[in-house]
PDB file of N, CA and C in Angstrom:
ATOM      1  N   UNK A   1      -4.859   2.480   2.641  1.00  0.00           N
ATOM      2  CA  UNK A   1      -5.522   1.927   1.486  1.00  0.00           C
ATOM      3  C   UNK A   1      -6.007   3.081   0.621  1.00  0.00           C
ATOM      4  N   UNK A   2      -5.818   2.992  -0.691  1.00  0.00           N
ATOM      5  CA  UNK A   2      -6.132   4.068  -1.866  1.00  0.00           C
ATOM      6  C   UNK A   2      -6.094   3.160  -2.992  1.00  0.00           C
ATOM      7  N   UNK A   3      -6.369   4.898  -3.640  1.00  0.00           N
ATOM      8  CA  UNK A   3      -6.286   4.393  -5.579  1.00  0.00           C
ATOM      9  C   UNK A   3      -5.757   5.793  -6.269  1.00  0.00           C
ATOM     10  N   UNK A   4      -5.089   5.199  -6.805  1.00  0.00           N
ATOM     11  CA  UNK A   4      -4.432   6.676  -8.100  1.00  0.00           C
ATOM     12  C   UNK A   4      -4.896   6.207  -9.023  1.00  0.00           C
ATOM     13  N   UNK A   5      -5.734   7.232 -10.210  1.00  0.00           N
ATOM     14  CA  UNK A   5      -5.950   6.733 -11.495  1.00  0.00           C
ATOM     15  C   UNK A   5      -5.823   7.838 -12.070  1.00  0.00           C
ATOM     16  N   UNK A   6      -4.518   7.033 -13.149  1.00  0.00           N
ATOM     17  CA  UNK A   6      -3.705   8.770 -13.912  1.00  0.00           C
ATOM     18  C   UNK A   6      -4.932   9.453 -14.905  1.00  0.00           C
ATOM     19  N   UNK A   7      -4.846  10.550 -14.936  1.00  0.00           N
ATOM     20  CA  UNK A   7      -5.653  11.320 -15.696  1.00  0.00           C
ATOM     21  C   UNK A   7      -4.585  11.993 -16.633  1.00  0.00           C
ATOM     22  N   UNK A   8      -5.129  13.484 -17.026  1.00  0.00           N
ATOM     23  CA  UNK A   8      -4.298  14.033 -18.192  1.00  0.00           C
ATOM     24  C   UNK A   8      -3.058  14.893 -17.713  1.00  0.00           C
ATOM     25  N   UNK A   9      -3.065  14.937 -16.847  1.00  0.00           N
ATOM     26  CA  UNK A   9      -1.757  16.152 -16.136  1.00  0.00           C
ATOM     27  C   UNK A   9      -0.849  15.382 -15.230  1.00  0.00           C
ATOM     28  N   UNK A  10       0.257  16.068 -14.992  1.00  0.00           N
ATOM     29  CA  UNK A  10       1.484  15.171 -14.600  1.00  0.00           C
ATOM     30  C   UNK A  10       0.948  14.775 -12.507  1.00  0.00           C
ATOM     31  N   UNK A  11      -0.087  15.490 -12.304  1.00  0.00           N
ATOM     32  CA  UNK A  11      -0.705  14.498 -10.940  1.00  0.00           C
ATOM     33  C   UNK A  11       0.077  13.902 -10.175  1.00  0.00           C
ATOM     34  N   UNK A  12      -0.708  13.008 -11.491  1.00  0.00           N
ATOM     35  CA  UNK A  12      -0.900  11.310 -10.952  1.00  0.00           C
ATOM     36  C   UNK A  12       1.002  10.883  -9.936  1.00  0.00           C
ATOM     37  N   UNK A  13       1.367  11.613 -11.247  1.00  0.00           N
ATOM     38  CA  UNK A  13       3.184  11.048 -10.807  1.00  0.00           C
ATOM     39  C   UNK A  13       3.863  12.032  -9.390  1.00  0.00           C
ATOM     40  N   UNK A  14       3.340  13.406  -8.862  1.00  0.00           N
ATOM     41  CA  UNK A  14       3.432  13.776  -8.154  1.00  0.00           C
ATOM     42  C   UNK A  14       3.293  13.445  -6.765  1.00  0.00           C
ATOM     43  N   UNK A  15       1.166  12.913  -7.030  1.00  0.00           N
ATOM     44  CA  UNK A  15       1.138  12.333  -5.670  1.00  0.00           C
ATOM     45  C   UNK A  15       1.432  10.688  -5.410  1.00  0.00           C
ATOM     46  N   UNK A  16       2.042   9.899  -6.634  1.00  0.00           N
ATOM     47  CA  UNK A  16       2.256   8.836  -6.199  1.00  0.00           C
ATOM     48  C   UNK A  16       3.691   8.643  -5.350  1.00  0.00           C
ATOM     49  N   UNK A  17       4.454   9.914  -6.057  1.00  0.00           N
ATOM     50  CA  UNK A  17       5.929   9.465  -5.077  1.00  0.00           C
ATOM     51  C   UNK A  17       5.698  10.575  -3.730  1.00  0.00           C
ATOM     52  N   UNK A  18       4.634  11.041  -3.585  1.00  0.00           N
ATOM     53  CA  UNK A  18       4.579  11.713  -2.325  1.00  0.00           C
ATOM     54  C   UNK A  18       3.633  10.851  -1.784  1.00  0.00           C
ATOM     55  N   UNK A  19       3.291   9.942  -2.298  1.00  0.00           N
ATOM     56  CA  UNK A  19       2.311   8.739  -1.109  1.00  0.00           C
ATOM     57  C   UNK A  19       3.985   7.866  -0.731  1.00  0.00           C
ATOM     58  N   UNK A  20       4.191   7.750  -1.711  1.00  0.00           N
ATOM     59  CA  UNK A  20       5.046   6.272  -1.421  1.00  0.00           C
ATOM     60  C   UNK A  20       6.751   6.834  -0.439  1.00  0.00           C
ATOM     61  N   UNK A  21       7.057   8.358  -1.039  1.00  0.00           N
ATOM     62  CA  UNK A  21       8.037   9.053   0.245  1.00  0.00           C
ATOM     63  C   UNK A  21       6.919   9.022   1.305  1.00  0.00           C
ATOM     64  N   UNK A  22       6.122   9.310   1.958  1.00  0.00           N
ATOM     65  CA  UNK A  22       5.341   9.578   2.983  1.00  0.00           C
ATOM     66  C   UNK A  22       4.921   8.310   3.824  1.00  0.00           C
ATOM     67  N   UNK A  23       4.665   7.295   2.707  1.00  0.00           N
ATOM     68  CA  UNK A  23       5.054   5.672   3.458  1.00  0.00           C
ATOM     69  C   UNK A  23       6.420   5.607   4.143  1.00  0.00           C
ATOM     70  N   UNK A  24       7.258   5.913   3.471  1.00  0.00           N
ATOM     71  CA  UNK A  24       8.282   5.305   3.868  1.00  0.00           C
ATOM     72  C   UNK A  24       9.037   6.216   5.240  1.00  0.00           C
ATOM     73  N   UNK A  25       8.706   7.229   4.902  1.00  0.00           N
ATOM     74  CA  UNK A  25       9.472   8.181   6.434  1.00  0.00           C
ATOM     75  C   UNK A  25       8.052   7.370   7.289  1.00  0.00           C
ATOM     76  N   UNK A  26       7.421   6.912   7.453  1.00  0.00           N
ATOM     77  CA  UNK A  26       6.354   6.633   8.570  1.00  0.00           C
ATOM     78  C   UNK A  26       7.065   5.072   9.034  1.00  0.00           C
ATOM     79  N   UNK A  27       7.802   4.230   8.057  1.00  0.00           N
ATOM     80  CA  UNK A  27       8.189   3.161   8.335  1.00  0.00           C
ATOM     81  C   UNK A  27       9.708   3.464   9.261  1.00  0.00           C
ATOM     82  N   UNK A  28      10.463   4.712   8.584  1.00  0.00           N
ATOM     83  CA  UNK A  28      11.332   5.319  10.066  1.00  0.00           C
ATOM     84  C   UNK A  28      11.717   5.945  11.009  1.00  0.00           C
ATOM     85  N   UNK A  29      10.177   5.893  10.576  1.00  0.00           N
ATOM     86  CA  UNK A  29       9.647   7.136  12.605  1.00  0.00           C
ATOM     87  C   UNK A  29       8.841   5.985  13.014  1.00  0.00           C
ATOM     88  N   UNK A  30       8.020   5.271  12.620  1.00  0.00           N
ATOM     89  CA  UNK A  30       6.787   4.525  14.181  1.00  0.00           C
ATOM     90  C   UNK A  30       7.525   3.322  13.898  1.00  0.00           C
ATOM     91  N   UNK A  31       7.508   2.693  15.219  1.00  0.00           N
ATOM     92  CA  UNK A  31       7.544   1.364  15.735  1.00  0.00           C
ATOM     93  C   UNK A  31       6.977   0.477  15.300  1.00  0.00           C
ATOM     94  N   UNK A  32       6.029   0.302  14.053  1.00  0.00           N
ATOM     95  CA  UNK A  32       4.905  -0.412  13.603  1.00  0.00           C
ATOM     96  C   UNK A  32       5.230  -0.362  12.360  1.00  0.00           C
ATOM     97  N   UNK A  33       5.694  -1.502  11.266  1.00  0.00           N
ATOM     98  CA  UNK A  33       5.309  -1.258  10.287  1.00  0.00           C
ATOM     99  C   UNK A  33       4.090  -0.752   9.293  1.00  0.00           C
ATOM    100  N   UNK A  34       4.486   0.085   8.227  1.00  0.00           N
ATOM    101  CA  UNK A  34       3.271   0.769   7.282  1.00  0.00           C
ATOM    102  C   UNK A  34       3.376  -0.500   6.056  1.00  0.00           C
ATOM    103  N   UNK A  35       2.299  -0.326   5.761  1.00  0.00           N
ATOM    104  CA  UNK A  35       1.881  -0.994   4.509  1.00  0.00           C
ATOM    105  C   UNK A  35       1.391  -0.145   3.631  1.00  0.00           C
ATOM    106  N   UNK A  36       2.127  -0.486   1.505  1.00  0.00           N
ATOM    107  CA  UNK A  36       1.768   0.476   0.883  1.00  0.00           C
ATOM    108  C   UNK A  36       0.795  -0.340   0.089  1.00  0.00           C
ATOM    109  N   UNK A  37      -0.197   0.055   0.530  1.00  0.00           N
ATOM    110  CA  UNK A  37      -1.594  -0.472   0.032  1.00  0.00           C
ATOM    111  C   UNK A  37      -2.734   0.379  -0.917  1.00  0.00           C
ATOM    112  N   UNK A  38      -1.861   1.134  -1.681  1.00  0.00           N
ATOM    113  CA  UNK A  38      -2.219   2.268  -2.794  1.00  0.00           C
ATOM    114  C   UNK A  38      -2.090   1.451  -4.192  1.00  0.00           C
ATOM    115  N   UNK A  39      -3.500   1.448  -4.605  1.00  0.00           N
ATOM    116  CA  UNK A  39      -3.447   1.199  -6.523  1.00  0.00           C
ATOM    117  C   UNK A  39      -3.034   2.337  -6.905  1.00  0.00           C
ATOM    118  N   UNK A  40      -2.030   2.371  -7.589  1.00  0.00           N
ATOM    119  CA  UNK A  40      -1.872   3.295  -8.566  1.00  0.00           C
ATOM    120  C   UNK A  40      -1.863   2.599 -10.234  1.00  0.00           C
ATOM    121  N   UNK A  41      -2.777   3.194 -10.856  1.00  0.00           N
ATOM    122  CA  UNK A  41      -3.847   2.428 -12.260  1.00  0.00           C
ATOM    123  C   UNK A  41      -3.824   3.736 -13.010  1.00  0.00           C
ATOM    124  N   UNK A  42      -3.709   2.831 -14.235  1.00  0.00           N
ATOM    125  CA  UNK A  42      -3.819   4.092 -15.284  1.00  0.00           C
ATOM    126  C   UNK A  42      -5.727   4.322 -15.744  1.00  0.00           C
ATOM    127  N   UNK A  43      -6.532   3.146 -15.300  1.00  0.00           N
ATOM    128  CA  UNK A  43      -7.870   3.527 -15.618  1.00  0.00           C
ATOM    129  C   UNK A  43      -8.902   2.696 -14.041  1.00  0.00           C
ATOM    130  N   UNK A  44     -10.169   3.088 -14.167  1.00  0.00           N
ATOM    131  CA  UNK A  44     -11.433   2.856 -13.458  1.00  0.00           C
ATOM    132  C   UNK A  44     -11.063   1.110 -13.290  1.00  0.00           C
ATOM    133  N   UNK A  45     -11.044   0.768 -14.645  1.00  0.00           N
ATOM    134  CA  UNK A  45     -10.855  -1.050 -15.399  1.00  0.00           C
ATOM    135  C   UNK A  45     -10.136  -1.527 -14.135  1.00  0.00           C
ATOM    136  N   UNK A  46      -8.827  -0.995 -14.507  1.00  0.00           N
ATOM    137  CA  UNK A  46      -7.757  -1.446 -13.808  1.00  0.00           C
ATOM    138  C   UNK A  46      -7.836  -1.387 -12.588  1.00  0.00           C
ATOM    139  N   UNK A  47      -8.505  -0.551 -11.725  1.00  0.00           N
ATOM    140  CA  UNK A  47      -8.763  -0.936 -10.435  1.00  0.00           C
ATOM    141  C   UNK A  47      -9.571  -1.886 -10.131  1.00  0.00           C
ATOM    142  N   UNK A  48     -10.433  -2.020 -11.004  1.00  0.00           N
ATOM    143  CA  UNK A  48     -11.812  -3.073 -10.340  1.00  0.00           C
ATOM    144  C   UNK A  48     -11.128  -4.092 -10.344  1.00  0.00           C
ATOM    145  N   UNK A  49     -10.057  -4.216 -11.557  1.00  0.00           N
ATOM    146  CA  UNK A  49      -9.412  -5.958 -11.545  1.00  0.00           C
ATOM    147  C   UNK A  49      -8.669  -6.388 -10.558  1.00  0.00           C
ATOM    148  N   UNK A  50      -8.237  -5.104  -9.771  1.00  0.00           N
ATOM    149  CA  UNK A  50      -7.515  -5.572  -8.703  1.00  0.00           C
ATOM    150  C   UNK A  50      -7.837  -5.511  -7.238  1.00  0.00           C
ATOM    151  N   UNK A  51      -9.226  -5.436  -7.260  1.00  0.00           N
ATOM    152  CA  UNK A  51     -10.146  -5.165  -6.051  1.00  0.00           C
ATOM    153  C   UNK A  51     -11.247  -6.475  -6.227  1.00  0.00           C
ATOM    154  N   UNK A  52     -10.587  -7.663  -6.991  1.00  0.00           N
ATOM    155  CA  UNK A  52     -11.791  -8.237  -6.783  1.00  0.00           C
ATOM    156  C   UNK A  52     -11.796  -9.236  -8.637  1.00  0.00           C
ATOM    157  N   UNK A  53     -11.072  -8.538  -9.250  1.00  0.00           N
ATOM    158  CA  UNK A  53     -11.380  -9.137 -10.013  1.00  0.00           C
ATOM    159  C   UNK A  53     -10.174 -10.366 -10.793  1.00  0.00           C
ATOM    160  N   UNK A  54      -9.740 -10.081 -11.559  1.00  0.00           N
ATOM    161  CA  UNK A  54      -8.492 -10.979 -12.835  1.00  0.00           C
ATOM    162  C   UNK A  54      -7.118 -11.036 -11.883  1.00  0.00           C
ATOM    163  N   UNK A  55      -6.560 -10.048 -11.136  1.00  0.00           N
ATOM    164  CA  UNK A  55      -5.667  -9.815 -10.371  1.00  0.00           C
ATOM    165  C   UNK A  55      -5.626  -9.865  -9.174  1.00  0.00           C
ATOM    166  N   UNK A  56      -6.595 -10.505  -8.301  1.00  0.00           N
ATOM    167  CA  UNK A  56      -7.326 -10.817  -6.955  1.00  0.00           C
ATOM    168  C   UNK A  56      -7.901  -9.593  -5.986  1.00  0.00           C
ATOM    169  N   UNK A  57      -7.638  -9.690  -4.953  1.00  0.00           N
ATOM    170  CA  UNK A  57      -7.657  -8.053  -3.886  1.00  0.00           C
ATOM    171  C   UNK A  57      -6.668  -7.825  -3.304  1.00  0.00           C
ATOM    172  N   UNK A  58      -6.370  -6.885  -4.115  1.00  0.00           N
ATOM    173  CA  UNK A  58      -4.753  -6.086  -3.284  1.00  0.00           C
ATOM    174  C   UNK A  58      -5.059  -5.115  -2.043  1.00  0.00           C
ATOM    175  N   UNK A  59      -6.294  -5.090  -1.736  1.00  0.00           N
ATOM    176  CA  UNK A  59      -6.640  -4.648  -0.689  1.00  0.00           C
ATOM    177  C   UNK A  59      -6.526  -5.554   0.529  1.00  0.00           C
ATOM    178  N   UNK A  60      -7.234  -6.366   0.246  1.00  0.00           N
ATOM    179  CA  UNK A  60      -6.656  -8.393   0.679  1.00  0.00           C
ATOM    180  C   UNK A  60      -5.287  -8.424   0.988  1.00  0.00           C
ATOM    181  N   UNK A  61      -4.882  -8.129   0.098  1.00  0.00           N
ATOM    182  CA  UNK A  61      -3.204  -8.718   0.083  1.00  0.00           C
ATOM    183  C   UNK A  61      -2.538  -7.740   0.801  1.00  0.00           C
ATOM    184  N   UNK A  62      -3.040  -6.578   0.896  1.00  0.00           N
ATOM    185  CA  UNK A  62      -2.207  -5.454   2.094  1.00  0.00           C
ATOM    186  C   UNK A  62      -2.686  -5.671   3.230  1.00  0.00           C
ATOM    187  N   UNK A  63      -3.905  -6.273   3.526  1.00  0.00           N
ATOM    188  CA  UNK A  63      -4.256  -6.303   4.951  1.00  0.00           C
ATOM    189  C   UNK A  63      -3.491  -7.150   5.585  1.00  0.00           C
ATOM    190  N   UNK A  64      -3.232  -8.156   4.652  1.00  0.00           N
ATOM    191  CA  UNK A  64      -2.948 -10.108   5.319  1.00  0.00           C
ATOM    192  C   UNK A  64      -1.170  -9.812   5.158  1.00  0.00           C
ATOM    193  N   UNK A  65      -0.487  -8.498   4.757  1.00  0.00           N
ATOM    194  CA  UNK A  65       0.540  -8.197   4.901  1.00  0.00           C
ATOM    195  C   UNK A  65       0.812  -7.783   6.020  1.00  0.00           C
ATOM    196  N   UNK A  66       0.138  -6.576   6.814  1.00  0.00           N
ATOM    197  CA  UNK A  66      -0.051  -5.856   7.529  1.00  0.00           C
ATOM    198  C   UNK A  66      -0.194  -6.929   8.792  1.00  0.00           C
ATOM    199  N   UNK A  67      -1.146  -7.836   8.621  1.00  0.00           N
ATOM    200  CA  UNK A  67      -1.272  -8.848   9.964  1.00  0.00           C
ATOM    201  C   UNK A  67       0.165 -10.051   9.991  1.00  0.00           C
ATOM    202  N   UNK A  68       0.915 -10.210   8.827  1.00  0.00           N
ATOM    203  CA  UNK A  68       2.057 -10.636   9.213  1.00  0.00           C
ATOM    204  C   UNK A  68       3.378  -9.983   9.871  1.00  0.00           C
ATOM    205  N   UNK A  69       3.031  -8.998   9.169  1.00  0.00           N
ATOM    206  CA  UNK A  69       4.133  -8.308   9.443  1.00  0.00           C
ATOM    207  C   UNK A  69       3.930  -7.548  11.311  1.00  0.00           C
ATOM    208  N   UNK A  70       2.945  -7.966  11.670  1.00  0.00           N
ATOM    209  CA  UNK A  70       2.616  -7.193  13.094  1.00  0.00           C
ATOM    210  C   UNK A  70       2.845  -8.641  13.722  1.00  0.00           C
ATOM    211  N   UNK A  71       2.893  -9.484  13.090  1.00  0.00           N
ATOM    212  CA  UNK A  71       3.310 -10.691  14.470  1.00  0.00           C
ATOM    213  C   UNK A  71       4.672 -10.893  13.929  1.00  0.00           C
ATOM    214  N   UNK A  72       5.571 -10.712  13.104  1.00  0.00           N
ATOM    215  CA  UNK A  72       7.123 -10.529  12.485  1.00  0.00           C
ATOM    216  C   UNK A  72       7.728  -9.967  13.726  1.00  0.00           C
ATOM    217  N   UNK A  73       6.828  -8.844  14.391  1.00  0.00           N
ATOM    218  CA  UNK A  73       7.502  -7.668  14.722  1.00  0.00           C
ATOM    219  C   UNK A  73       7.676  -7.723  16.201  1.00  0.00           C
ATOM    220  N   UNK A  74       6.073  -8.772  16.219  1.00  0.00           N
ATOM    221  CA  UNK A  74       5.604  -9.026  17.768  1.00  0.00           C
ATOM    222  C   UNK A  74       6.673 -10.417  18.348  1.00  0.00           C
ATOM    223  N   UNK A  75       7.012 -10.688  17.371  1.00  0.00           N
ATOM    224  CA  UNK A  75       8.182 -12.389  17.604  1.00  0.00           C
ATOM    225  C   UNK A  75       9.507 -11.511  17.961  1.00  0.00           C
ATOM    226  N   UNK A  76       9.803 -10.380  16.901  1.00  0.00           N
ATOM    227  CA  UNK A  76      11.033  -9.938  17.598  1.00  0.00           C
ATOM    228  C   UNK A  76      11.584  -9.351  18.702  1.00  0.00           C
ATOM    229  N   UNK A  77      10.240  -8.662  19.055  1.00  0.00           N
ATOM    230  CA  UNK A  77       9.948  -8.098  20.427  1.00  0.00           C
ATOM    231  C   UNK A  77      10.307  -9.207  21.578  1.00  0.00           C
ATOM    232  N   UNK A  78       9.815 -10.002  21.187  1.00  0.00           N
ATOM    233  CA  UNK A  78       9.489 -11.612  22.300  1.00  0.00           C
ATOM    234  C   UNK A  78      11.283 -11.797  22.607  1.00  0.00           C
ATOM    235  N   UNK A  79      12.053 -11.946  21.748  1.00  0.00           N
ATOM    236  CA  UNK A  79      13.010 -12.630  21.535  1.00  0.00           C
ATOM    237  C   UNK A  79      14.432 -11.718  22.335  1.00  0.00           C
ATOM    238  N   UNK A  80      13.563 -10.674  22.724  1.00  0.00           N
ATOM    239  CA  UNK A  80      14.922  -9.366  23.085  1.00  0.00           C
ATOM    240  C   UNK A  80      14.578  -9.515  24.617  1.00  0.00           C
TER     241      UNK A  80
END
């Protein structure tokens, strides 16, 4: 769980595709799915709206991902 909020220098775009490569080699090395549960927002605004506000909680919405996707994983296990 995070937040990127672009500022004036090229950053923002650096560490967002080195969060989101760094998700993804973790999804094909561990046994467990990762969840990418990073705002990346161009302002302060824009996060609050999505922590709660106009756009719901995407913090919410990565957790209740995260708990499906661990019984997805736990059914396929079952089934082998």
């Amino acid at each position: 769980m995070g937040c990127v909020i672009r500022g004036d220098t090229p950053h923002f775009d650096y560490i967002c595709k080195a969060v989101t490569d760094g998700l993804a080699q973790l999804n094909l090395l561990l046994p467990v799915p990762s969840i990418f549960g990073v705002l990346t927002v161009d302002s302060r605004q824009q996060a609050d709206e999505r922590i709660g506000g106009k756009h719901g909680h995407k913090g919410e919405e990565a957790a209740m991902t995260a708990i499906k996707m661990i019984r997805i994983n736990e059914g396929m296990r079952n089934k082998e």
